[in-house]
Protein backbone atom coordinates (compact mmCIF):
# COMPACT_ATOMS: atom_id res chain seq x y z
CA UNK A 1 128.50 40.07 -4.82
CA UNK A 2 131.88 41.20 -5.24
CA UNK A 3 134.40 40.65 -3.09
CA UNK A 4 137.57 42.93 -2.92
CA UNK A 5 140.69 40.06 -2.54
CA UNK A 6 142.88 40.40 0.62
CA UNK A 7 141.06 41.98 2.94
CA UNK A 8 140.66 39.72 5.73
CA UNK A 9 142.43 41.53 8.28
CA UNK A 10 144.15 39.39 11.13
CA UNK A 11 144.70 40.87 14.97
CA UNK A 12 146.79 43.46 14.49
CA UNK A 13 147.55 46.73 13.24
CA UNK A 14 148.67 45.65 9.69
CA UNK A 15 145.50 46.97 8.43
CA UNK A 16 146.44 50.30 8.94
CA UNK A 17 148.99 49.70 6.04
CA UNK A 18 145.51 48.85 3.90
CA UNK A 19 142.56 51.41 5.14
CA UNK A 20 141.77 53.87 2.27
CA UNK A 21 140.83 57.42 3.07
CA UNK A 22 137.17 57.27 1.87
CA UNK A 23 134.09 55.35 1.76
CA UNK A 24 130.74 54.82 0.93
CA UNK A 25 129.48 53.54 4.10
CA UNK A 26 131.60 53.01 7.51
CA UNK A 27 130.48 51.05 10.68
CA UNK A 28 131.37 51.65 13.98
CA UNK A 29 131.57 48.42 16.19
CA UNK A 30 132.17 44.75 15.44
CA UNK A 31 129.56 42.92 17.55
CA UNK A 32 126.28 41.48 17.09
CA UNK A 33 124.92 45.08 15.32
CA UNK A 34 127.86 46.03 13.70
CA UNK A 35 128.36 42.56 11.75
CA UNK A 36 125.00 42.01 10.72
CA UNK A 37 124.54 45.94 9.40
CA UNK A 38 128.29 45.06 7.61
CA UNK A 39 127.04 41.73 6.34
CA UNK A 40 123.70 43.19 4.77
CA UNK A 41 126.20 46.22 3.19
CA UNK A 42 127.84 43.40 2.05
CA UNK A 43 124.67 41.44 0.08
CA UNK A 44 123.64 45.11 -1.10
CA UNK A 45 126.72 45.13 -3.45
CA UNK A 46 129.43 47.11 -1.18
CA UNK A 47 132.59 45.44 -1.13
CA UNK A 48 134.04 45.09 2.20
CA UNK A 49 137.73 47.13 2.66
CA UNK A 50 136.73 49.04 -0.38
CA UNK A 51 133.15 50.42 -0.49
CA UNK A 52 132.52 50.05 3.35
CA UNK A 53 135.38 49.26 6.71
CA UNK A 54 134.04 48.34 9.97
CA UNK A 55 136.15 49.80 12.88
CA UNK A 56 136.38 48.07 16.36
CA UNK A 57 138.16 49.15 19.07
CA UNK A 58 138.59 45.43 20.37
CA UNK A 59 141.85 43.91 19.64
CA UNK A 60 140.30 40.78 18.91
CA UNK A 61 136.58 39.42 17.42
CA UNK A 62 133.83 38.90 19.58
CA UNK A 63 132.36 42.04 20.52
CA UNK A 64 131.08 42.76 24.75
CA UNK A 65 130.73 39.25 24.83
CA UNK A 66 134.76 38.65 24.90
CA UNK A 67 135.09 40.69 27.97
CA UNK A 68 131.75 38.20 29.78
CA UNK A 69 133.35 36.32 32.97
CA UNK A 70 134.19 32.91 32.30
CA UNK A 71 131.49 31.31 34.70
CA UNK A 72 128.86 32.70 32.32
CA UNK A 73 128.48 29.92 30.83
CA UNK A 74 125.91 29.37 27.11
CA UNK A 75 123.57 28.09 29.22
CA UNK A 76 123.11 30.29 31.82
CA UNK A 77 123.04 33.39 29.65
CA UNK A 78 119.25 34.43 27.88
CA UNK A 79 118.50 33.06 24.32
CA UNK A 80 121.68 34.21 21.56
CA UNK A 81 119.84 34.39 18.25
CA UNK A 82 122.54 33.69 15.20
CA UNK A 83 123.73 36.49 12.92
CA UNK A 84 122.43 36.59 9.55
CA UNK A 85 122.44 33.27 7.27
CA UNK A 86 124.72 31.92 9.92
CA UNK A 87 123.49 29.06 12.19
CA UNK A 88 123.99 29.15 15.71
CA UNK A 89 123.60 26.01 16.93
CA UNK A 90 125.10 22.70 17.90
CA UNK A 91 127.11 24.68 21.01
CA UNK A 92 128.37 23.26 24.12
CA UNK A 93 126.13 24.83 27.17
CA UNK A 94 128.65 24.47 29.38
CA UNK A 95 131.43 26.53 27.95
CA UNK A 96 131.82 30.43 28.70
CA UNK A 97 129.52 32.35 26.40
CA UNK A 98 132.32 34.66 25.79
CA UNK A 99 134.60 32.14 23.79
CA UNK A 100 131.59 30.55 22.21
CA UNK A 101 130.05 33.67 20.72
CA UNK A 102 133.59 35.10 19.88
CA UNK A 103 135.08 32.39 18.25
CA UNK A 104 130.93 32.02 16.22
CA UNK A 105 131.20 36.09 15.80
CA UNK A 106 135.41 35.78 14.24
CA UNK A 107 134.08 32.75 11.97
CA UNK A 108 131.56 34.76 10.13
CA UNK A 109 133.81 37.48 10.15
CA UNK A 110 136.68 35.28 8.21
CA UNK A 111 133.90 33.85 5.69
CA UNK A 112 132.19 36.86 5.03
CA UNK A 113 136.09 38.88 4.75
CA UNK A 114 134.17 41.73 6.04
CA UNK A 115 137.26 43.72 6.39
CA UNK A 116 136.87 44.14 10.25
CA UNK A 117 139.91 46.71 11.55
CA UNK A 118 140.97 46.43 14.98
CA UNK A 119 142.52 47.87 17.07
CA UNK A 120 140.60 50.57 15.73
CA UNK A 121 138.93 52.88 18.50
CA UNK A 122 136.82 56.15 17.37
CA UNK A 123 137.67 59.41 19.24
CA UNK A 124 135.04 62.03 17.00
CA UNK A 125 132.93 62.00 14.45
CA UNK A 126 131.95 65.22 12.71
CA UNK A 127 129.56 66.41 9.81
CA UNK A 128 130.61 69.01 7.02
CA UNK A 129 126.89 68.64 5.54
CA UNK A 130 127.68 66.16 2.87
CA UNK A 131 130.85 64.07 4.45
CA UNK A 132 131.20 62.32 8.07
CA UNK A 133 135.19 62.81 9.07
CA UNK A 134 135.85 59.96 11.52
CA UNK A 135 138.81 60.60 13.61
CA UNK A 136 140.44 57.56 15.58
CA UNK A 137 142.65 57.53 18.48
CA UNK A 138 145.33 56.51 16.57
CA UNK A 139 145.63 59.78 14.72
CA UNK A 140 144.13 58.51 11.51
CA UNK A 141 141.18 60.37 9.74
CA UNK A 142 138.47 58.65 7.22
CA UNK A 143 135.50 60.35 5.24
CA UNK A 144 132.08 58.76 4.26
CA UNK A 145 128.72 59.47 2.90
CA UNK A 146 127.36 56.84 6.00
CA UNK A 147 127.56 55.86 8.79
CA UNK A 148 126.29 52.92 11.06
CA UNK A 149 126.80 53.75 14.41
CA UNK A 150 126.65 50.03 16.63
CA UNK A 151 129.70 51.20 19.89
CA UNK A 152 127.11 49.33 21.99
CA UNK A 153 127.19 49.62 25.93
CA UNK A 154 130.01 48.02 27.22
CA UNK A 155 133.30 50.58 27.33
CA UNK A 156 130.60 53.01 29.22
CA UNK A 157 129.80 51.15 32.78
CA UNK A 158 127.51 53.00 34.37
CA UNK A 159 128.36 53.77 38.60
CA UNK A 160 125.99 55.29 40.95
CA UNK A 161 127.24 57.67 43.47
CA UNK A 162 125.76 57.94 47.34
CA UNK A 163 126.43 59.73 50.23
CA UNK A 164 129.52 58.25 51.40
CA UNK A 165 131.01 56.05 48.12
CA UNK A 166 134.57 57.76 48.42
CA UNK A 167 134.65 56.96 52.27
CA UNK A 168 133.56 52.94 51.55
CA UNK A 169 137.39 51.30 52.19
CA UNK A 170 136.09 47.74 50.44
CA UNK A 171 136.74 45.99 46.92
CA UNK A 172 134.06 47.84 44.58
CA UNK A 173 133.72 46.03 41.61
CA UNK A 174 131.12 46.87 38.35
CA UNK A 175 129.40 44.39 36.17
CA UNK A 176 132.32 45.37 34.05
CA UNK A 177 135.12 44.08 36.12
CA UNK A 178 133.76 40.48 37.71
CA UNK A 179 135.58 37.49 37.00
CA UNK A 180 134.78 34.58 39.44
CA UNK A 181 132.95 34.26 42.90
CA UNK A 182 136.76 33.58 43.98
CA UNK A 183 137.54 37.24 44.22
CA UNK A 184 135.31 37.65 47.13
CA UNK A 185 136.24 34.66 48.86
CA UNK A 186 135.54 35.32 52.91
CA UNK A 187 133.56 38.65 52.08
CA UNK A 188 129.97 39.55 52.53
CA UNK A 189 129.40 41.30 49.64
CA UNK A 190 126.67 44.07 48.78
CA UNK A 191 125.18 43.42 45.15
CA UNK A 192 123.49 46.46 43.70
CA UNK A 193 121.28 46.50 41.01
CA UNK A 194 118.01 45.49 39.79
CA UNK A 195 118.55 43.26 36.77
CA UNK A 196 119.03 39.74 35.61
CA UNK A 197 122.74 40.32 36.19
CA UNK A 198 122.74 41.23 39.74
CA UNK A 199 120.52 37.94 40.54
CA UNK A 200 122.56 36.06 38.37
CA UNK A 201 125.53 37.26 40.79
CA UNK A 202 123.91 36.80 43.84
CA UNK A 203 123.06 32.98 42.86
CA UNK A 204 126.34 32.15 42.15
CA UNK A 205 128.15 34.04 45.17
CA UNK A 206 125.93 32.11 47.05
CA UNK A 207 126.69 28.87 45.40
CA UNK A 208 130.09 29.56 46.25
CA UNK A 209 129.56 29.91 49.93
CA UNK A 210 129.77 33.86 49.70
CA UNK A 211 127.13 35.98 51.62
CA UNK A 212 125.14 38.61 50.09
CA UNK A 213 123.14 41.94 50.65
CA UNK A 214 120.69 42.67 47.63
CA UNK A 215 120.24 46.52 47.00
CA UNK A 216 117.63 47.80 44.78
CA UNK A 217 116.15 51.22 44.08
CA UNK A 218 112.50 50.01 43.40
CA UNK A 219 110.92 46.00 44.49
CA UNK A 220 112.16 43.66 42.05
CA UNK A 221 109.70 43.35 38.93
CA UNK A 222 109.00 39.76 38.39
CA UNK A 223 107.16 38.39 35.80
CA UNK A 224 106.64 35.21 34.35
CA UNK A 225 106.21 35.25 30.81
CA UNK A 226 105.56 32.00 29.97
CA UNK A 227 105.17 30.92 25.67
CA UNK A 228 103.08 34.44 25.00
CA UNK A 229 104.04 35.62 21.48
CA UNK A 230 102.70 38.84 21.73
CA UNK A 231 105.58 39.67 25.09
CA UNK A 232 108.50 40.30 22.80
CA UNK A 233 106.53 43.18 20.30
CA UNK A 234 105.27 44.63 23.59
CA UNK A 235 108.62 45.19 24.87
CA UNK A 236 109.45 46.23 21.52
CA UNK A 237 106.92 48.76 20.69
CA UNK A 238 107.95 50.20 24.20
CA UNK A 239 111.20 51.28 23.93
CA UNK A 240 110.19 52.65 19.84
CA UNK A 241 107.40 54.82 21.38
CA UNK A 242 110.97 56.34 24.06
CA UNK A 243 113.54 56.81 21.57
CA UNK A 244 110.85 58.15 18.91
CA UNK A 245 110.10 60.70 20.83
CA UNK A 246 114.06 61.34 21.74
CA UNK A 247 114.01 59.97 25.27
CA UNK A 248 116.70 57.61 26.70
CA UNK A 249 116.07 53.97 26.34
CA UNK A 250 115.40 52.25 29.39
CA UNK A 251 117.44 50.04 31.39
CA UNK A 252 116.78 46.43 30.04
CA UNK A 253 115.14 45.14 33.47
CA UNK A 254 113.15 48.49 32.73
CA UNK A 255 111.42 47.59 30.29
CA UNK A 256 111.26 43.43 30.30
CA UNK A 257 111.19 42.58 34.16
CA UNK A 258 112.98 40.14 35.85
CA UNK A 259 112.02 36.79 34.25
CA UNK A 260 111.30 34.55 37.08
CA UNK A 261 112.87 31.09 36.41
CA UNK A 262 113.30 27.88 38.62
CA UNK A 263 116.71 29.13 39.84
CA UNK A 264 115.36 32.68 40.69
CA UNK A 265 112.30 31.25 42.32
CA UNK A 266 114.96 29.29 44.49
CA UNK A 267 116.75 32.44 45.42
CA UNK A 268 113.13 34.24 46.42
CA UNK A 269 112.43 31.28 48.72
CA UNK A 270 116.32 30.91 49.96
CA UNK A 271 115.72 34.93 50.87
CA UNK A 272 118.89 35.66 48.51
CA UNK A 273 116.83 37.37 46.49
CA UNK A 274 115.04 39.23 48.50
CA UNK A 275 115.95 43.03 48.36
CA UNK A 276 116.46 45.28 51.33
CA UNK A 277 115.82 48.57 49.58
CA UNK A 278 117.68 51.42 48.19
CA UNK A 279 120.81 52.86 49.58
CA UNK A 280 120.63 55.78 51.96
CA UNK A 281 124.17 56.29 52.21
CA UNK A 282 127.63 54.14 52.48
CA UNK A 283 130.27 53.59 55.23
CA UNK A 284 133.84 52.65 55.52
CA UNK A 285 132.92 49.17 55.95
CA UNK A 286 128.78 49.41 56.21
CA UNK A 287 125.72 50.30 54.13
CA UNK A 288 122.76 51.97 55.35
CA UNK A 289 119.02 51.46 53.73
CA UNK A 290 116.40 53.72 52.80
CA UNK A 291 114.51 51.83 55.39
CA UNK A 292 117.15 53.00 58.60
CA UNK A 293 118.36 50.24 58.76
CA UNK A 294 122.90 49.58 58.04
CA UNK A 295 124.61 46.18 57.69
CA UNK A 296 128.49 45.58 57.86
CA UNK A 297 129.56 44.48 54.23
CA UNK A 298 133.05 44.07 52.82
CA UNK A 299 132.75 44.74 49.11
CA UNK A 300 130.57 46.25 46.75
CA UNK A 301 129.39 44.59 43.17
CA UNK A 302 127.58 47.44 41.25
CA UNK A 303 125.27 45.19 38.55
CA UNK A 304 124.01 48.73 37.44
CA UNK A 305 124.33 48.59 33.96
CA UNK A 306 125.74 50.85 31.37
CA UNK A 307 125.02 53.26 29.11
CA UNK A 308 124.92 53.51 25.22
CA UNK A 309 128.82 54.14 24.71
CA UNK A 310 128.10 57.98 22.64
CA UNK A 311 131.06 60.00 23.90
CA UNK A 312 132.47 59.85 20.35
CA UNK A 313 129.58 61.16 18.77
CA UNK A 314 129.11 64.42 20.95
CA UNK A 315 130.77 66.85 17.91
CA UNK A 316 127.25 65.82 16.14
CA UNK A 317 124.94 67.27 18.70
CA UNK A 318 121.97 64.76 18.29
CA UNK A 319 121.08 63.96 21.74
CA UNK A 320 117.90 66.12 22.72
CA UNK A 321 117.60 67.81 25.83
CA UNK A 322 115.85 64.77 27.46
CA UNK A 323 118.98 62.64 26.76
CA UNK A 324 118.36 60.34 24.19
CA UNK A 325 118.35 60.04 20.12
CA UNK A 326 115.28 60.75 18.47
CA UNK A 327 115.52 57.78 15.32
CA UNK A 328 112.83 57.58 12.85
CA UNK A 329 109.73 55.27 12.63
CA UNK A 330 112.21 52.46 11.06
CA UNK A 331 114.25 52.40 14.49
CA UNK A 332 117.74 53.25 13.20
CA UNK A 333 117.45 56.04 10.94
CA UNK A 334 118.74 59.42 13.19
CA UNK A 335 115.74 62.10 13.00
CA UNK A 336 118.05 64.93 13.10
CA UNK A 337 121.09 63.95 10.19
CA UNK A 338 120.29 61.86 7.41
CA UNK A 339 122.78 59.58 6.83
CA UNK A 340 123.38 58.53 10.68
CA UNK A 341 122.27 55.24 11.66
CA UNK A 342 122.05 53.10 14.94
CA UNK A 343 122.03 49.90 15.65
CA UNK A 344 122.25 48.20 18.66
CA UNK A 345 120.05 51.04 20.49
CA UNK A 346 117.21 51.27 22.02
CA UNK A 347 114.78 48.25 20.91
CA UNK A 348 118.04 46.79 19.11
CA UNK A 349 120.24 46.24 22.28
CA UNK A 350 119.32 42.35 21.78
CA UNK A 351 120.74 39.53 19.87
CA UNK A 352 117.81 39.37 17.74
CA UNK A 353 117.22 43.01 17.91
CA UNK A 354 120.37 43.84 16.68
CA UNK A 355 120.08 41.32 13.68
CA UNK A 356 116.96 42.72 12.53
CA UNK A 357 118.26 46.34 12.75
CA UNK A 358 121.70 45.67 11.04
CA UNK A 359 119.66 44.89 7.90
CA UNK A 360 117.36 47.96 8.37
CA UNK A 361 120.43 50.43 8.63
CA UNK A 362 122.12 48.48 5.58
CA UNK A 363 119.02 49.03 3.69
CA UNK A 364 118.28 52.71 4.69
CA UNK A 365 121.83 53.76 4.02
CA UNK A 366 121.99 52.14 0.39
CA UNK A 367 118.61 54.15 0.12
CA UNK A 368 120.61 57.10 1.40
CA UNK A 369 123.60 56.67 -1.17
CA UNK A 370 120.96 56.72 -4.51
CA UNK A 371 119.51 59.78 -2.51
CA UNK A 372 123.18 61.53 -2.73
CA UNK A 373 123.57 59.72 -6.68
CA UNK A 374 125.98 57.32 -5.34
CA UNK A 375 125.48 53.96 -6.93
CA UNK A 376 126.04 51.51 -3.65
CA UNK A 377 129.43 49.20 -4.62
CA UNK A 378 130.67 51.96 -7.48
CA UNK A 379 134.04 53.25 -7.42
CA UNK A 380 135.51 55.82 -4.56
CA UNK A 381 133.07 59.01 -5.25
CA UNK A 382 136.32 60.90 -4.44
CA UNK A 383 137.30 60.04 -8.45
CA UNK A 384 134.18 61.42 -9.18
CA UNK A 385 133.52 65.12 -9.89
CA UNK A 386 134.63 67.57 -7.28
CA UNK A 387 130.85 67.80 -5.96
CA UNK A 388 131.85 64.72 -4.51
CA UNK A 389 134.86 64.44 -3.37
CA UNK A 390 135.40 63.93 0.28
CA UNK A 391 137.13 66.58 2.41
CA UNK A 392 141.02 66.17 3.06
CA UNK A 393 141.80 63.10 5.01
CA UNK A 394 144.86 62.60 7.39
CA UNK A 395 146.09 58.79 7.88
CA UNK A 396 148.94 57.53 10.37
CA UNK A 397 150.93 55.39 8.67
């Protein structure tokens, strides 16, 4: 594999100084998704900073996990499978999972030099029929024959909105925006949400002394999976049959349950975890239950989850009426634009999901490239006759 020298770009925005205008391949997102489809771009031939850029809008590596609260430690959070030909192992459970998995994601980063540019946020993509023009915030514009979409969830928090939410007077925090149990010190707080991250709040709030409410739309779905092999493809082949068919994924919880551990089993039988309903409406200082029921609460954590972070890729008009992206029977491939990959969505949105698809998209867009006559790893196709040359680029220097 070649490897284009000088290209392993630090934290900052000397890379801007480096960036050509055009490539063969271009990947949107630095985390899990976004380095494994770079990596396998990588073992296909393309040299990183020259054939293919990644672009993440983080000023720093470690993906969504950076921004994780620090009481998340490894060993509370579910099973993080390694990136490709990179061990993950040997880690300290009780350190936060965010500087764990960002310091493991910035190591393969610096021995792969996969040319990762940050701060580097995307504001549009658009489609001339042969190029992709990627437009970042920053003012700078770069062409390419493909492109590996991974922006993830987290920069797109999802809140729900009730009768009353603007006249509620308390703290109201997301997912998004917890750092510690401290922050509601003396509060009874009202967790909302139906996934492993609102139990995972309401156990440690409670650990901390700190009473809670528990607020779900439907009864919790627990399930006990136990060693079955078969769970995983299940889940799997669930959320391919939705975004096959162009409907939008599922909430995790959705789709897998609530696993019930020892610890959650302790919160059923503590009655932490037991849910009084949906909301009917809010109050300045009170919630009131589907059931008639209202309780006095303080603050509000929304553990509602977020939604596949797409804003940028509007201008390409590939969400169906039903919401979601219809991909192809290989799971990243977009139905509608050939070309336009995703990773990181729909049966993806996993650790190991996201491994597995980064070498899918890395494959299919190599495929793509011969498809177009672009040998993957030749020289800029802009030197090449003026059938394929990319349209005229803008940069910010």
């Amino acid at each position: 594999m070649r490897t284009a020298p000088g290209l392993l770009y630090p934290v900052s925005a000397t890379w801007r100084k480096q960036v050509r205008v055009s490539y063969q391949s271009i990947v949107i997102g630095a985390g899990q998704a976004g380095l494994s489809a770079a990596y396998q771009l990588h073992r296909r031939g393309l040299v990183a900073g020259e054939d293919f850029v990644v672009l993440d809008a983080n000023e720093r590596p470690g993906g969504a996990w950076q921004h994780r609260w620090d009481t998340l430690t490894l060993g509370k959070t579910h099973r993080i499978h390694p990136l490709p030909d990179f061990p993950f192992e040997n880690q300290d459970p009780t350190r936060p999972a965010s500087a764990v998995v960002s310091d493991y994601y910035a190591r393969f980063e610096a021995l792969h030099r996969l040319a990762v540019c940050r701060p580097a946020k995307v504001a549009a993509v658009s489609h001339d029929g042969t190029w992709f023009s990627v437009r970042l915030s920053s003012g700078e514009e770069l062409a390419t024959r493909t492109l590996i979409n991974a922006s993830g969830t987290w920069t797109n928090p999802f809140w729900p909105v009730y009768p009353g939410s603007q006249e509620f007077t308390g703290p109201q925090v997301h997912t998004s925006g917890f750092v510690a149990p401290e922050q509601f010190a003396g509060q009874r707080v009202l967790v909302v949400g139906g996934g492993a991250s609102a139990t995972q709040f309401i156990v440690q709030l409670r650990a901390a002394g700190i009473d809670t409410l528990w607020s779900t739309r439907r009864a919790p779905d627990w399930r006990e999976v136990g060693n079955d092999p078969e769970w995983g493809v299940a889940v799997e082949r669930e959320v391919n049959a939705r975004t096959a068919a162009g409907l939008p994924p599922k909430s995790v919880v959705g789709t897998t349950g609530l696993i019930l551990t020892e610890a959650m089993r302790a919160g059923i039988d503590s009655g932490a975890l037991i849910s009084r309903g949906a909301i009917s409406s809010l109050g300045a200082r009170s919630v009131r239950f589907a059931d008639g029921t209202s309780e006095k609460v303080d603050a509000i954590l929304w553990a509602t989850g977020f939604r596949h972070a797409h804003r940028h890729l509007r201008g390409l008009k590939l969400h169906t009426s039903a919401g979601g992206i219809r991909v192809l029977a290989d799971s990243v491939s977009a139905a509608a634009l050939p070309g336009m990959f995703f990773v990181g969505y729909g049966a993806s949105a996993s650790t190991i999901g996201a491994t597995r698809a980064g070498r899918k998209a890395a494959v299919a867009a190599v495929r793509r490239l011969a498809e177009l006559g672009v040998a993957a790893g030749s020289a800029d196709a802009s030197e090449a006759g003026a059938e394929n040359r990319p349209p005229q680029m803008t940069t910010a220097r």
